[in-house]
C-alpha atoms as a PDB file:
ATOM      1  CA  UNK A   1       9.535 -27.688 -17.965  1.00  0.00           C
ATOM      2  CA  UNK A   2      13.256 -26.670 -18.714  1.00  0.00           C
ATOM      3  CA  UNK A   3      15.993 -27.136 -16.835  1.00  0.00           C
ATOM      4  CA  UNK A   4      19.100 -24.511 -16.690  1.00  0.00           C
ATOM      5  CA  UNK A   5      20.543 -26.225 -19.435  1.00  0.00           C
ATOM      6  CA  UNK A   6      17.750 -26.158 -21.884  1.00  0.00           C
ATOM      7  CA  UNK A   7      16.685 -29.888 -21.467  1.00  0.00           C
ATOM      8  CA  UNK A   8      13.547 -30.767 -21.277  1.00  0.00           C
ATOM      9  CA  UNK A   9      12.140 -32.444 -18.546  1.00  0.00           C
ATOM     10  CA  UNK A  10       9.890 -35.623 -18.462  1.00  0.00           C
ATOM     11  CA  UNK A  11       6.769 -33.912 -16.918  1.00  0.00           C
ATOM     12  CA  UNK A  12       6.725 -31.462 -19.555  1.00  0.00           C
ATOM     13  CA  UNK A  13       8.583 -30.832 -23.047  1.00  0.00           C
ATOM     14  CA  UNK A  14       9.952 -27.288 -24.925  1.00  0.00           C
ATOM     15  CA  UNK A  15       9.692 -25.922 -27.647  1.00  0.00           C
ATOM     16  CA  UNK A  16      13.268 -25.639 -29.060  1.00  0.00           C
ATOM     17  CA  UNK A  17      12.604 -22.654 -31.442  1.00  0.00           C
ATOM     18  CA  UNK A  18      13.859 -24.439 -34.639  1.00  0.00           C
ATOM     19  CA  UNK A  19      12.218 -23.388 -38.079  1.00  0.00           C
ATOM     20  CA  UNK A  20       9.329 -26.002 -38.341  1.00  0.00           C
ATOM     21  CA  UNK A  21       9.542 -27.990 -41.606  1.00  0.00           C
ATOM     22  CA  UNK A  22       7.683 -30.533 -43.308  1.00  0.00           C
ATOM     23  CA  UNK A  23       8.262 -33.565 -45.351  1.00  0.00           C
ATOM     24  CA  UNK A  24       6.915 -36.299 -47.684  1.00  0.00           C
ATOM     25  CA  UNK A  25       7.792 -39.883 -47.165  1.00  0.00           C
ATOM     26  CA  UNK A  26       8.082 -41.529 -50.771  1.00  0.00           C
ATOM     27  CA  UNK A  27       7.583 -45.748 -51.312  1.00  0.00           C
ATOM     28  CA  UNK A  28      10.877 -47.018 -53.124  1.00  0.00           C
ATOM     29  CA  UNK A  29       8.660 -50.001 -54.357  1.00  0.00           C
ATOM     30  CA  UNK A  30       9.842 -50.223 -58.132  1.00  0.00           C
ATOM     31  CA  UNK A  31       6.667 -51.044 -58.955  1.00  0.00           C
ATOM     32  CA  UNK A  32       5.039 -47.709 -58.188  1.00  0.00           C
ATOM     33  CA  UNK A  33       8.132 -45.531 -59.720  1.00  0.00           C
ATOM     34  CA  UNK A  34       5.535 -43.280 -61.674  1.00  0.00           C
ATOM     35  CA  UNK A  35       3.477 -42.498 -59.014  1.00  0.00           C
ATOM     36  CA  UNK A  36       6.357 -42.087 -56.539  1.00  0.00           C
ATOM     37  CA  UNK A  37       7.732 -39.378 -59.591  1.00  0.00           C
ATOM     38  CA  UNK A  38       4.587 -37.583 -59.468  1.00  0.00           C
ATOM     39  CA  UNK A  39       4.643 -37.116 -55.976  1.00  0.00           C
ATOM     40  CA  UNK A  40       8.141 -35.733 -55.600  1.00  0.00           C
ATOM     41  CA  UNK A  41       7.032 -32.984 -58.661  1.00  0.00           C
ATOM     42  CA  UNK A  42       3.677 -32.614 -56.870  1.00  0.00           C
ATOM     43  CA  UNK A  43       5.829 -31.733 -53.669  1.00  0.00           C
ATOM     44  CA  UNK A  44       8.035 -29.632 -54.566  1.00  0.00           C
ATOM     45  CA  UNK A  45       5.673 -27.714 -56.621  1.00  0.00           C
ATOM     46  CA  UNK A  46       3.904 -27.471 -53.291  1.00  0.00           C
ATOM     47  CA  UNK A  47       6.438 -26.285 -51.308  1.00  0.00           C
ATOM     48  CA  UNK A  48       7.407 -28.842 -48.839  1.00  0.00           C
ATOM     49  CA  UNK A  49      10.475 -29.199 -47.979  1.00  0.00           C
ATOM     50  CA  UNK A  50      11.462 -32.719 -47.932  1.00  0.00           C
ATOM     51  CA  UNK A  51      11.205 -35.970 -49.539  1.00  0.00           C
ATOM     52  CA  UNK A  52      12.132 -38.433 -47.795  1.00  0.00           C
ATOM     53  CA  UNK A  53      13.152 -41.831 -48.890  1.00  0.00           C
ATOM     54  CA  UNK A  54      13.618 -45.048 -46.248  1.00  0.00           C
ATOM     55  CA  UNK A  55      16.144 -47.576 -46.716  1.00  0.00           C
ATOM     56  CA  UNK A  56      15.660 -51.321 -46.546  1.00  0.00           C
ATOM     57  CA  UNK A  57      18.210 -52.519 -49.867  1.00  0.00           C
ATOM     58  CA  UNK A  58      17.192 -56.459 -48.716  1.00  0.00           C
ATOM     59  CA  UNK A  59      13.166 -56.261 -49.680  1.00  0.00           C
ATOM     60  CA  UNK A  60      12.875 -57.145 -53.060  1.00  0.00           C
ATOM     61  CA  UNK A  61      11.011 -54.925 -54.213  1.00  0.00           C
ATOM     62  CA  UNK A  62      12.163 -51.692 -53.434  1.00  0.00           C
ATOM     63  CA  UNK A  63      14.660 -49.891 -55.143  1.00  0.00           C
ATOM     64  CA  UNK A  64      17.839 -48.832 -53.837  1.00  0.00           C
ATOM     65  CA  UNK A  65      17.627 -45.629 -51.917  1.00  0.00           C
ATOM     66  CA  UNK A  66      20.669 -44.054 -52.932  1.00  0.00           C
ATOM     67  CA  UNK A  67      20.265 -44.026 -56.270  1.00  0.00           C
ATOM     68  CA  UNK A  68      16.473 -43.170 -56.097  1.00  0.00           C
ATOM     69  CA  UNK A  69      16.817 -40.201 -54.263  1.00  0.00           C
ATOM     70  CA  UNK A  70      19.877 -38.928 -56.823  1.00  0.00           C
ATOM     71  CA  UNK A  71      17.156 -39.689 -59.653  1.00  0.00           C
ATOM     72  CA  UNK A  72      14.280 -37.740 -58.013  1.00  0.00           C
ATOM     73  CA  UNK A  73      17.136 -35.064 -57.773  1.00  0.00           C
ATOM     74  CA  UNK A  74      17.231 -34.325 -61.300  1.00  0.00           C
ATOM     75  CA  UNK A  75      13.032 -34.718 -61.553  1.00  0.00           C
ATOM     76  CA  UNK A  76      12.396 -31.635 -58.917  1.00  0.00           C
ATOM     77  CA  UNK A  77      14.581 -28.457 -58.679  1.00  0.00           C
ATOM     78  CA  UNK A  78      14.481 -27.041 -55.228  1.00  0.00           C
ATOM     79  CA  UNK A  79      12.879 -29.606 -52.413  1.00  0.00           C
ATOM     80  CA  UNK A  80      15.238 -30.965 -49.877  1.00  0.00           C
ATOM     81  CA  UNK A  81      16.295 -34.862 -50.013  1.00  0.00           C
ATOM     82  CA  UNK A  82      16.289 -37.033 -47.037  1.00  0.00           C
ATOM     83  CA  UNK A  83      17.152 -40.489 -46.331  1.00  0.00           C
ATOM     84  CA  UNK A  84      15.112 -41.654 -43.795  1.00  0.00           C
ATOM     85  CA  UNK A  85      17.347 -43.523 -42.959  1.00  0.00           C
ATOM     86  CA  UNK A  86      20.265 -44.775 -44.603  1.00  0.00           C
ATOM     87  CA  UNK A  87      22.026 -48.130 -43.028  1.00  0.00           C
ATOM     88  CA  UNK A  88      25.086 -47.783 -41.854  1.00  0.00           C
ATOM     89  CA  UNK A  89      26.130 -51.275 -42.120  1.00  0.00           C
ATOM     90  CA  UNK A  90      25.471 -51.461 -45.472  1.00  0.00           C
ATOM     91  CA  UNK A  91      26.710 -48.024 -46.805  1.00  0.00           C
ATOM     92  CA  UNK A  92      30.506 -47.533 -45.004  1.00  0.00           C
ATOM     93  CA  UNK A  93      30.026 -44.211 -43.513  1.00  0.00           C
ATOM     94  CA  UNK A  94      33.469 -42.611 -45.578  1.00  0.00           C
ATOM     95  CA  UNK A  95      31.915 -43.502 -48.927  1.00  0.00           C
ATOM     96  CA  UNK A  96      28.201 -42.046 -48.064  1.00  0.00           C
ATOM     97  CA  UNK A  97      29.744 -39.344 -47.284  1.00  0.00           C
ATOM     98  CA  UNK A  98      31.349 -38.801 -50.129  1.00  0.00           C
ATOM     99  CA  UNK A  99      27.890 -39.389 -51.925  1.00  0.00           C
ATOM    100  CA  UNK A 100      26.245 -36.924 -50.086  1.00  0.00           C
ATOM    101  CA  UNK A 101      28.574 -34.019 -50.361  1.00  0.00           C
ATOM    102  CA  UNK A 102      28.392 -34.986 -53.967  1.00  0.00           C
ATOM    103  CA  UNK A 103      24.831 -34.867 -54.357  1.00  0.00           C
ATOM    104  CA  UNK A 104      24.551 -31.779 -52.165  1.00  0.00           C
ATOM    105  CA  UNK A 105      27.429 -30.282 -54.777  1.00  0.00           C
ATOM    106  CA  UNK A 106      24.888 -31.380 -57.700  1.00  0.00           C
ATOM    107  CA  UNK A 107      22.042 -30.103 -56.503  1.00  0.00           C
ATOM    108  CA  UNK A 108      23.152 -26.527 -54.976  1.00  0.00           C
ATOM    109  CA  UNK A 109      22.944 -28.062 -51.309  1.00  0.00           C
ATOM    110  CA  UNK A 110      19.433 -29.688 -51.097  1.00  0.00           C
ATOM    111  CA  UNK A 111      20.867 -32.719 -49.367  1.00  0.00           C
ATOM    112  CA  UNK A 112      19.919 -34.077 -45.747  1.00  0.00           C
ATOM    113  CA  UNK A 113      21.838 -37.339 -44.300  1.00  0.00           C
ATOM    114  CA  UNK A 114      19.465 -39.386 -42.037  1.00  0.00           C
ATOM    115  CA  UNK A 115      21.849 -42.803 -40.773  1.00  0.00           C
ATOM    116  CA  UNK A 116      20.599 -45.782 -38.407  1.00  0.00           C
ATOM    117  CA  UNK A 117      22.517 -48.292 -36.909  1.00  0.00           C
ATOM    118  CA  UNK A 118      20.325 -50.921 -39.200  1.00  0.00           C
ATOM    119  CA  UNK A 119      17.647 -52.506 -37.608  1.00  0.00           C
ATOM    120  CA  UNK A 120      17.745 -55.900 -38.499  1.00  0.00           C
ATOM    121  CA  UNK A 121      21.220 -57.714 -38.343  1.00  0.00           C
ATOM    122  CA  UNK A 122      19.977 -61.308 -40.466  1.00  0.00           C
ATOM    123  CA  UNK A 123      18.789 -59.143 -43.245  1.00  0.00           C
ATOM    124  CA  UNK A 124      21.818 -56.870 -43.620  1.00  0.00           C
ATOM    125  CA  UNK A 125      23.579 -60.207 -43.015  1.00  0.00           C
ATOM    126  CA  UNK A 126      22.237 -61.445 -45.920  1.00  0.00           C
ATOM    127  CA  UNK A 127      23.785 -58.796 -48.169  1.00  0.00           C
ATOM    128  CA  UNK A 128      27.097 -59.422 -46.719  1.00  0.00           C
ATOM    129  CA  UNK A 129      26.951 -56.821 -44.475  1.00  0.00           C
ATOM    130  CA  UNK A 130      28.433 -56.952 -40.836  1.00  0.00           C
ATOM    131  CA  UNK A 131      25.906 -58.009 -38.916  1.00  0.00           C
ATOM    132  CA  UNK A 132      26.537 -55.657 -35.661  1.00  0.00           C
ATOM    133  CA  UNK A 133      24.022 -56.375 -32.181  1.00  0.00           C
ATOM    134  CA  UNK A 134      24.097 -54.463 -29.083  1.00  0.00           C
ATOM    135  CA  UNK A 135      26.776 -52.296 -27.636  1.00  0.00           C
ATOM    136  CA  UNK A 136      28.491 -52.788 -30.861  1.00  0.00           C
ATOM    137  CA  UNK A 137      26.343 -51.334 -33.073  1.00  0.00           C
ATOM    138  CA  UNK A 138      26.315 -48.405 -31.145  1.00  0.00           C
ATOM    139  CA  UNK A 139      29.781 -47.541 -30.938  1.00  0.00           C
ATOM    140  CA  UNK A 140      30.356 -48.138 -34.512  1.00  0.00           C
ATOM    141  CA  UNK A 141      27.463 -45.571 -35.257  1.00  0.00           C
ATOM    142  CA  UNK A 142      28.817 -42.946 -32.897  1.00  0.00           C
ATOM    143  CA  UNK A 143      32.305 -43.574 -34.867  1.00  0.00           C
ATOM    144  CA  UNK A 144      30.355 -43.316 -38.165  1.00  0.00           C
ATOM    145  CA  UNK A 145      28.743 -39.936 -37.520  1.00  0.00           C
ATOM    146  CA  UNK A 146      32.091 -38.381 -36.627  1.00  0.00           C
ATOM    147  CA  UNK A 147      34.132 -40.068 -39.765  1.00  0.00           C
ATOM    148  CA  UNK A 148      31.282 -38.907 -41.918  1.00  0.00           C
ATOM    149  CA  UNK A 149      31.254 -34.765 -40.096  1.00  0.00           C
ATOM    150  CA  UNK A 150      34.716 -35.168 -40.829  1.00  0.00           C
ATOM    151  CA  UNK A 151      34.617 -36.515 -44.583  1.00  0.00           C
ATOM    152  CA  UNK A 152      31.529 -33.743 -44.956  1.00  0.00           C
ATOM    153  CA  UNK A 153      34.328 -30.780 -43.658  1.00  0.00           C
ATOM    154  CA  UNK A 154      37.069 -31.893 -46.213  1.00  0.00           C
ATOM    155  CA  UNK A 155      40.126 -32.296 -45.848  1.00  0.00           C
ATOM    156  CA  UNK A 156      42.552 -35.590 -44.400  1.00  0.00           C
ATOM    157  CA  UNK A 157      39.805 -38.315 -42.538  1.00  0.00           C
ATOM    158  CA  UNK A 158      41.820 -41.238 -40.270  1.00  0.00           C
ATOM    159  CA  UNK A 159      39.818 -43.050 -38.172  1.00  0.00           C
ATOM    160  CA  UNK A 160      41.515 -46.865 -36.673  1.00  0.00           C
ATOM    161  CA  UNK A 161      39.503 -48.666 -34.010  1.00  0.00           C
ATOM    162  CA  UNK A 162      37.468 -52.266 -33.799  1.00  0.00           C
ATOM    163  CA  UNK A 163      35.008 -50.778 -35.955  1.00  0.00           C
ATOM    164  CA  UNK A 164      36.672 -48.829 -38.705  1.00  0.00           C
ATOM    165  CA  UNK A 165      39.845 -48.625 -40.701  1.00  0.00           C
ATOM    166  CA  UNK A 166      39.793 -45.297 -42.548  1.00  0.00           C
ATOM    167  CA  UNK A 167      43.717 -45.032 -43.386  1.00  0.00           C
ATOM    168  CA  UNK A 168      43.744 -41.317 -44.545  1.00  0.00           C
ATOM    169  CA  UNK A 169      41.955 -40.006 -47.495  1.00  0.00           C
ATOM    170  CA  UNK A 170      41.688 -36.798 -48.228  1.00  0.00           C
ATOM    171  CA  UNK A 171      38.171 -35.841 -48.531  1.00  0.00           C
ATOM    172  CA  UNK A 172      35.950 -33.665 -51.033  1.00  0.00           C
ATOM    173  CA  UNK A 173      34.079 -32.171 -52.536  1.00  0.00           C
ATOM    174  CA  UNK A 174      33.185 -29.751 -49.571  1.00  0.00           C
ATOM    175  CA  UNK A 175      29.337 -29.161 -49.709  1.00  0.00           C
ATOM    176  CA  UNK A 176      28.054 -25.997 -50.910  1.00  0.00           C
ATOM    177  CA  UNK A 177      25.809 -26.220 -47.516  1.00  0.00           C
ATOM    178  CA  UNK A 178      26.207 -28.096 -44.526  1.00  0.00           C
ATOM    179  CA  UNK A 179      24.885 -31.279 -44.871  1.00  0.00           C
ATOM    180  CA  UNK A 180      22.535 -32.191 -41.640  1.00  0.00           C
ATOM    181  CA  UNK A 181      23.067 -35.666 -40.028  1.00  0.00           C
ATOM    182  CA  UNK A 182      20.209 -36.812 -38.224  1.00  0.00           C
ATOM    183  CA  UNK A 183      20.452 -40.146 -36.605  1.00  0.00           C
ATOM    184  CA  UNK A 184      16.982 -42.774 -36.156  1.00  0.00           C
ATOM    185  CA  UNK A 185      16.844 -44.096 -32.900  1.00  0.00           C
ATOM    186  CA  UNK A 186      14.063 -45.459 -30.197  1.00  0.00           C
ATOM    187  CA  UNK A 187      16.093 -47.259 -27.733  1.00  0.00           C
ATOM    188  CA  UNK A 188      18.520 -45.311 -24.867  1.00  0.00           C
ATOM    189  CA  UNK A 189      21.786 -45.971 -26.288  1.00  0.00           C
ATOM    190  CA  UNK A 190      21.172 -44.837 -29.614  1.00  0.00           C
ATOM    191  CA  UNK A 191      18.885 -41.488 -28.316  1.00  0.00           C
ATOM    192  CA  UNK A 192      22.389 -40.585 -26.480  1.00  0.00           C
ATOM    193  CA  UNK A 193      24.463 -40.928 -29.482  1.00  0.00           C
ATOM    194  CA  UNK A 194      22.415 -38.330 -31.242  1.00  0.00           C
ATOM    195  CA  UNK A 195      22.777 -36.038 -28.302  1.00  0.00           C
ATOM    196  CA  UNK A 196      26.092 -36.346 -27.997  1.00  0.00           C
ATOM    197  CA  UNK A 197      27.205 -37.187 -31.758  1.00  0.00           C
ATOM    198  CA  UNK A 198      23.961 -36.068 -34.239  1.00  0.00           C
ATOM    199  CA  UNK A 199      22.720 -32.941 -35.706  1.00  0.00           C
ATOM    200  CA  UNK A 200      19.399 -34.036 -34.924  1.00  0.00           C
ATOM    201  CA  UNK A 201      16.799 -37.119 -34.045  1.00  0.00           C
ATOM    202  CA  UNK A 202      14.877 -38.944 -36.263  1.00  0.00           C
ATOM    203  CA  UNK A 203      11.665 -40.915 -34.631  1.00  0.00           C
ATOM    204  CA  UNK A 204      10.795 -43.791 -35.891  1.00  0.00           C
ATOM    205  CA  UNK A 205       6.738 -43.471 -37.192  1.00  0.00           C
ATOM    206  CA  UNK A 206       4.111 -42.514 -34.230  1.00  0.00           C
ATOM    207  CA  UNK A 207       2.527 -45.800 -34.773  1.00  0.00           C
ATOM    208  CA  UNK A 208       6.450 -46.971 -32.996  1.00  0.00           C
ATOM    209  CA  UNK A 209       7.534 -44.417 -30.905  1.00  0.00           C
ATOM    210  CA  UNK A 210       3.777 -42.928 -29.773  1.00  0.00           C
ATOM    211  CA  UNK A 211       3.269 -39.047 -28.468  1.00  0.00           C
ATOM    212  CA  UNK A 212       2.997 -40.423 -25.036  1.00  0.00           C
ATOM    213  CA  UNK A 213       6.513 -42.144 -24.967  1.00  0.00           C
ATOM    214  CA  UNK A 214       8.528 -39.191 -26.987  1.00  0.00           C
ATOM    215  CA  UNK A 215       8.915 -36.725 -23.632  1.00  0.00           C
ATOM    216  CA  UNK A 216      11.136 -39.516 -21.833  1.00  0.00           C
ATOM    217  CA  UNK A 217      13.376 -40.426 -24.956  1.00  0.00           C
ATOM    218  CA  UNK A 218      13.486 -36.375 -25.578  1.00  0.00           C
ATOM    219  CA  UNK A 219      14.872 -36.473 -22.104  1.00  0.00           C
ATOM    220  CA  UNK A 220      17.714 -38.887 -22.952  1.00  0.00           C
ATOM    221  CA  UNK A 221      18.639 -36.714 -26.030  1.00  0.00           C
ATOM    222  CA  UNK A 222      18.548 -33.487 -24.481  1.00  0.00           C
ATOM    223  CA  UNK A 223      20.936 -34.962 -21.271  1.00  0.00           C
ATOM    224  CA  UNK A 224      23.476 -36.899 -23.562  1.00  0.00           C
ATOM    225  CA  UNK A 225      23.970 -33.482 -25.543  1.00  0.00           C
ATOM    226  CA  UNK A 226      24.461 -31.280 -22.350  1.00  0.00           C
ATOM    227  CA  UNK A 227      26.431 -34.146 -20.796  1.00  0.00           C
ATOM    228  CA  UNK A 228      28.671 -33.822 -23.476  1.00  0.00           C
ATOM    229  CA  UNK A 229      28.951 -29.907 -23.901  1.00  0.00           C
ATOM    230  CA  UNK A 230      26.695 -28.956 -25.870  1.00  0.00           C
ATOM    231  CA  UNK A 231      22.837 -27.392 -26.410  1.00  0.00           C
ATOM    232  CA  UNK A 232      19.874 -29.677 -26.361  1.00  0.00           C
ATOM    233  CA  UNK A 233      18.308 -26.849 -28.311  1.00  0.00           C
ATOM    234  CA  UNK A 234      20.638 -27.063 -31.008  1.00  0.00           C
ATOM    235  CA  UNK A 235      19.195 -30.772 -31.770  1.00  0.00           C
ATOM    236  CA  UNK A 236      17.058 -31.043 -34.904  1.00  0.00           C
ATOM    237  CA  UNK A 237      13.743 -33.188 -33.611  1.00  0.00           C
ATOM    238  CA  UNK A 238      12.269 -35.233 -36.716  1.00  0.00           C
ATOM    239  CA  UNK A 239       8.708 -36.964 -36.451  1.00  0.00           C
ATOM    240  CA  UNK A 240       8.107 -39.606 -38.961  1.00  0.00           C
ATOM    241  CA  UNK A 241       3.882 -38.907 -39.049  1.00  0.00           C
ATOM    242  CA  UNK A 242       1.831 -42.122 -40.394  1.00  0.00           C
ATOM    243  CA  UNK A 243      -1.866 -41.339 -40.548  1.00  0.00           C
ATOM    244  CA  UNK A 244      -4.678 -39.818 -43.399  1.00  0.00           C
ATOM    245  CA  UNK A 245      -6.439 -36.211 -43.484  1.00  0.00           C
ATOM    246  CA  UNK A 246     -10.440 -36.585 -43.473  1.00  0.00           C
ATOM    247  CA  UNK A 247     -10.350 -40.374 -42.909  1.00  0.00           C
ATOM    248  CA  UNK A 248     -11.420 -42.265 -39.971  1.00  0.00           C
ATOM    249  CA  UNK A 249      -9.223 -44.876 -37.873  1.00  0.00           C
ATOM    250  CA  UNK A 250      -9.836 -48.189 -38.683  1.00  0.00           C
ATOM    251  CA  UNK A 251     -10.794 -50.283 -42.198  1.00  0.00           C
ATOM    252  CA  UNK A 252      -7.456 -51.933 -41.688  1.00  0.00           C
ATOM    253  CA  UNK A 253      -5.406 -48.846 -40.953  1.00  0.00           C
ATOM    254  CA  UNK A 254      -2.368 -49.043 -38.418  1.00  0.00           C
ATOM    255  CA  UNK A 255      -3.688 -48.585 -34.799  1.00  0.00           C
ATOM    256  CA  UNK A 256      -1.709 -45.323 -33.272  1.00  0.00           C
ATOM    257  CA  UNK A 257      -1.717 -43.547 -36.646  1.00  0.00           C
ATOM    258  CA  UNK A 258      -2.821 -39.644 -36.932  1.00  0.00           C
ATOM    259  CA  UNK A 259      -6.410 -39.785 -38.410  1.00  0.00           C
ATOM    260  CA  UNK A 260      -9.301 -37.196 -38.426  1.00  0.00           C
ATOM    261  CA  UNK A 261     -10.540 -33.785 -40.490  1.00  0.00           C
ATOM    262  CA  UNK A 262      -7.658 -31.157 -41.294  1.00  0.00           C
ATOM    263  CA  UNK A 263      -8.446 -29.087 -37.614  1.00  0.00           C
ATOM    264  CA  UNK A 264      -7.690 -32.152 -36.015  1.00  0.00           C
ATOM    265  CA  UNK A 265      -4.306 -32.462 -38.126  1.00  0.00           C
ATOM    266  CA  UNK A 266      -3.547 -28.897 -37.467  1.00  0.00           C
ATOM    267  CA  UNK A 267      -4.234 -28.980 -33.439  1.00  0.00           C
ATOM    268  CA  UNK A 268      -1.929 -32.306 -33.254  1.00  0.00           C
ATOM    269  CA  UNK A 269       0.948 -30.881 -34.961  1.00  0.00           C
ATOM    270  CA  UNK A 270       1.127 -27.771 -33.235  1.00  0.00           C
ATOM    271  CA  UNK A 271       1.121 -29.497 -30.101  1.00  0.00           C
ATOM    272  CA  UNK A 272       3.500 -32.158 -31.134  1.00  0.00           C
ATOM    273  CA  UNK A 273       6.098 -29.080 -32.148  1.00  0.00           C
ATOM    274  CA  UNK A 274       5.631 -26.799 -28.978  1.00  0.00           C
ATOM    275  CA  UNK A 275       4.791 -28.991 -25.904  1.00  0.00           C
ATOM    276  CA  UNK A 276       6.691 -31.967 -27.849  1.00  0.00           C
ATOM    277  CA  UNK A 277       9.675 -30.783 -29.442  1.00  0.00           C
ATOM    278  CA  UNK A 278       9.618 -31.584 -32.923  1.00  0.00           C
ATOM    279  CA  UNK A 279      10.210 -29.066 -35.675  1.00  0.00           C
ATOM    280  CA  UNK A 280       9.960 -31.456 -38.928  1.00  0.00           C
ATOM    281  CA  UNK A 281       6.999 -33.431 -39.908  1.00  0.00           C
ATOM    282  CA  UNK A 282       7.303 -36.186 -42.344  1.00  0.00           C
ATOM    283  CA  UNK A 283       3.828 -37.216 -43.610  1.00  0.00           C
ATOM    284  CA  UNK A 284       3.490 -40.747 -44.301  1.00  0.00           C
ATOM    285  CA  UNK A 285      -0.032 -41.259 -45.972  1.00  0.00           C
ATOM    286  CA  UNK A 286      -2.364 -44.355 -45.575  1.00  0.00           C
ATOM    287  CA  UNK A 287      -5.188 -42.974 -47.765  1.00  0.00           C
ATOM    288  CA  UNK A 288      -5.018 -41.680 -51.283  1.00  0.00           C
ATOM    289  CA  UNK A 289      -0.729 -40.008 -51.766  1.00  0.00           C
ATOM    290  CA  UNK A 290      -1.877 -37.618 -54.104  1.00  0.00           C
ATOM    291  CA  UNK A 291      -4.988 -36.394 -52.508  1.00  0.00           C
ATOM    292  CA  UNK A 292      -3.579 -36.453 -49.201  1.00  0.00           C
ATOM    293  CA  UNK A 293      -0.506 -34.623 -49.956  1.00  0.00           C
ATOM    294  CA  UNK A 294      -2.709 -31.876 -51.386  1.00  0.00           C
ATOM    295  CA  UNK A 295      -5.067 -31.537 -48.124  1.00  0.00           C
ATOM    296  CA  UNK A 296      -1.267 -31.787 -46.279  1.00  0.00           C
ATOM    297  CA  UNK A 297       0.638 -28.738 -48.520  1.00  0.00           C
ATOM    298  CA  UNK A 298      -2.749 -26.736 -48.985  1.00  0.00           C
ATOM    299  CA  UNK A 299      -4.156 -27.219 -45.581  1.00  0.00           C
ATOM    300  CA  UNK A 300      -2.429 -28.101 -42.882  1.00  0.00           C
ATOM    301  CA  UNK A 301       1.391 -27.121 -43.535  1.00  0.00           C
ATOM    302  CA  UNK A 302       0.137 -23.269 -43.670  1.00  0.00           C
ATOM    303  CA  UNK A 303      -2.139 -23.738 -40.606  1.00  0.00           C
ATOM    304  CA  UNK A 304       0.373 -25.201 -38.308  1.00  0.00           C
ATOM    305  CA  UNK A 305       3.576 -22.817 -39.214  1.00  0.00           C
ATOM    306  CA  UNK A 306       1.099 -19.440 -38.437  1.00  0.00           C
ATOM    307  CA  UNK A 307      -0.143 -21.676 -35.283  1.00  0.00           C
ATOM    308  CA  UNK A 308       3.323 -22.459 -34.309  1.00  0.00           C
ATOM    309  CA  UNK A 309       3.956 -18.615 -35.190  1.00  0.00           C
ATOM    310  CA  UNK A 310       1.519 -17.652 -32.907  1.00  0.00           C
ATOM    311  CA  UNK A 311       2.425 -19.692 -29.851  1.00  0.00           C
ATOM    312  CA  UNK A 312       5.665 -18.573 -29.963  1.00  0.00           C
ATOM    313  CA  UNK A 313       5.463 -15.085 -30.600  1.00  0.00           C
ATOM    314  CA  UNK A 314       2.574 -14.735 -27.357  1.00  0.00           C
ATOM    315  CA  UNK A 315      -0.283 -14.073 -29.414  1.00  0.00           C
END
């Protein structure tokens, strides 16, 4: 159900009407930097339209997302890129920014900004990085997301409080398209910053944050954003999807993942986007990448968006 706001309600979830949109999670692991090419060409060749890119800059082996993501820029020509999601406490919010609007400026506007608070203080500790807990961590995200939609507009950014000293800069280049920030969260503080603060919400993989649990932290989103003025509906809803197309559960594969034949893939999807929420799928693959993101682009991305189609058009 809906309330007169257009909030969903715990017993029962809408279908905010966005476009629904689909997305390929990429492995930064250095060691697999020909595969991971291969897949972003395979992709966008496909027609999906995101690759997505997490950020953890303290694991060894992976490479740094920033600079990843600008080098699959210049190795596809028209999917979106997403950072999925970008620290905040090791990337000041001013000078990502500026990167994105940058790379959206190179790329004719393909860029999509997906920030955390960062998950694990020690670790960003151990780059030098501010290692925010709690209550802090959340108010210096909410302050991040509005220096950064700020930055992202142009023009003179000043921002002084405990958490930031931006003195006034003036800011630029202005994207040729809006670049979307979407914020990860799972816990209550963070879901109402992106209500109040975020362009959308970025769940953490269903193995994390399972179907069962998303209607109650939809809820939190959807009252944060009316509570502060403004349309749950207008809230992008971003489902990070770990699972494998015509494999079975099990031989060592994450419990809670998304397994079974391509119906099964289709029927989950389409129910995750209109009694869930979520309009963007980002596939995560535990079998095969380069098999599975064929059965994904071929199979099931058609079959869900005329589903979807259908649902909401009566039929």
């Amino acid at each position: 159900m809906v309330n007169g706001t257009g909030a969903a309600t715990v017993d029962g979830m809408t279908d905010y009407g966005h476009p629904i949109t689909f997305g390929l999670s990429l492995d930064p692991d250095a060691a697999a930097i020909d595969a991971t090419r291969r897949l972003a060409r395979l992709a966008d060749t496909a027609g999906l339209d995101h690759l997505a890119v997490q950020d953890h800059p303290y694991q060894p082996g992976h490479l740094d997302t920033w600079t990843l993501i600008s080098h699959l820029a210049t190795t596809t020509s028209r999917i979106g890129l997403l950072t999925d999601v970008a620290d905040l406490q090791l990337r000041p919010p001013a000078m990502l920014a500026k990167a994105a609007a940058s790379l959206s400026v190179l790329t004719g506007g393909r860029m999509r900004l997906g920030v955390g608070g960062g998950a694990f203080a020690d670790a960003i500790a151990s780059m030098g990085g501010v290692p925010r807990r709690g209550a802090a961590m959340v108010a210096f995200t909410e302050e991040s997301l509005g220096l950064m939609r700020g930055a992202l507009a142009g023009g003179p950014v000043r921002l002084r409080s405990d958490h930031h000293t931006v003195e006034g800069y003036r800011a630029g280049p202005v994207p040729p398209a809006p670049v979307p920030l979407w914020l990860g969260a799972q816990k209550p503080k963070m879901l109402g910053v992106a209500g109040r603060a975020a362009d959308g919400w970025i769940s953490p993989l269903n193995i994390y944050v399972p179907p069962d649990e998303v209607p109650s932290r939809q809820l939190i989103v959807d009252e944060a954003a009316a509570a502060a003025g403004r349309a749950p509906k207008e809230i992008r809803r971003i489902y990070n999807v770990l699972g494998a197309i015509g494999e079975p559960a099990g031989r060592g594969r994450p419990a809670g993942g998304l397994y079974g034949d391509v119906p099964t893939w289709v029927d989950t999807l389409t129910g995750w986007a209109v009694d869930l929420g979520f309009d963007t799928f980002v596939f995560w693959p535990a079998a095969s990448a380069e098999r599975q993101l064929a059965l994904f682009a071929e199979e099931v991305v058609p079959a869900v968006r005329e589903r979807v189609e259908a649902v909401r058009s009566g039929r």
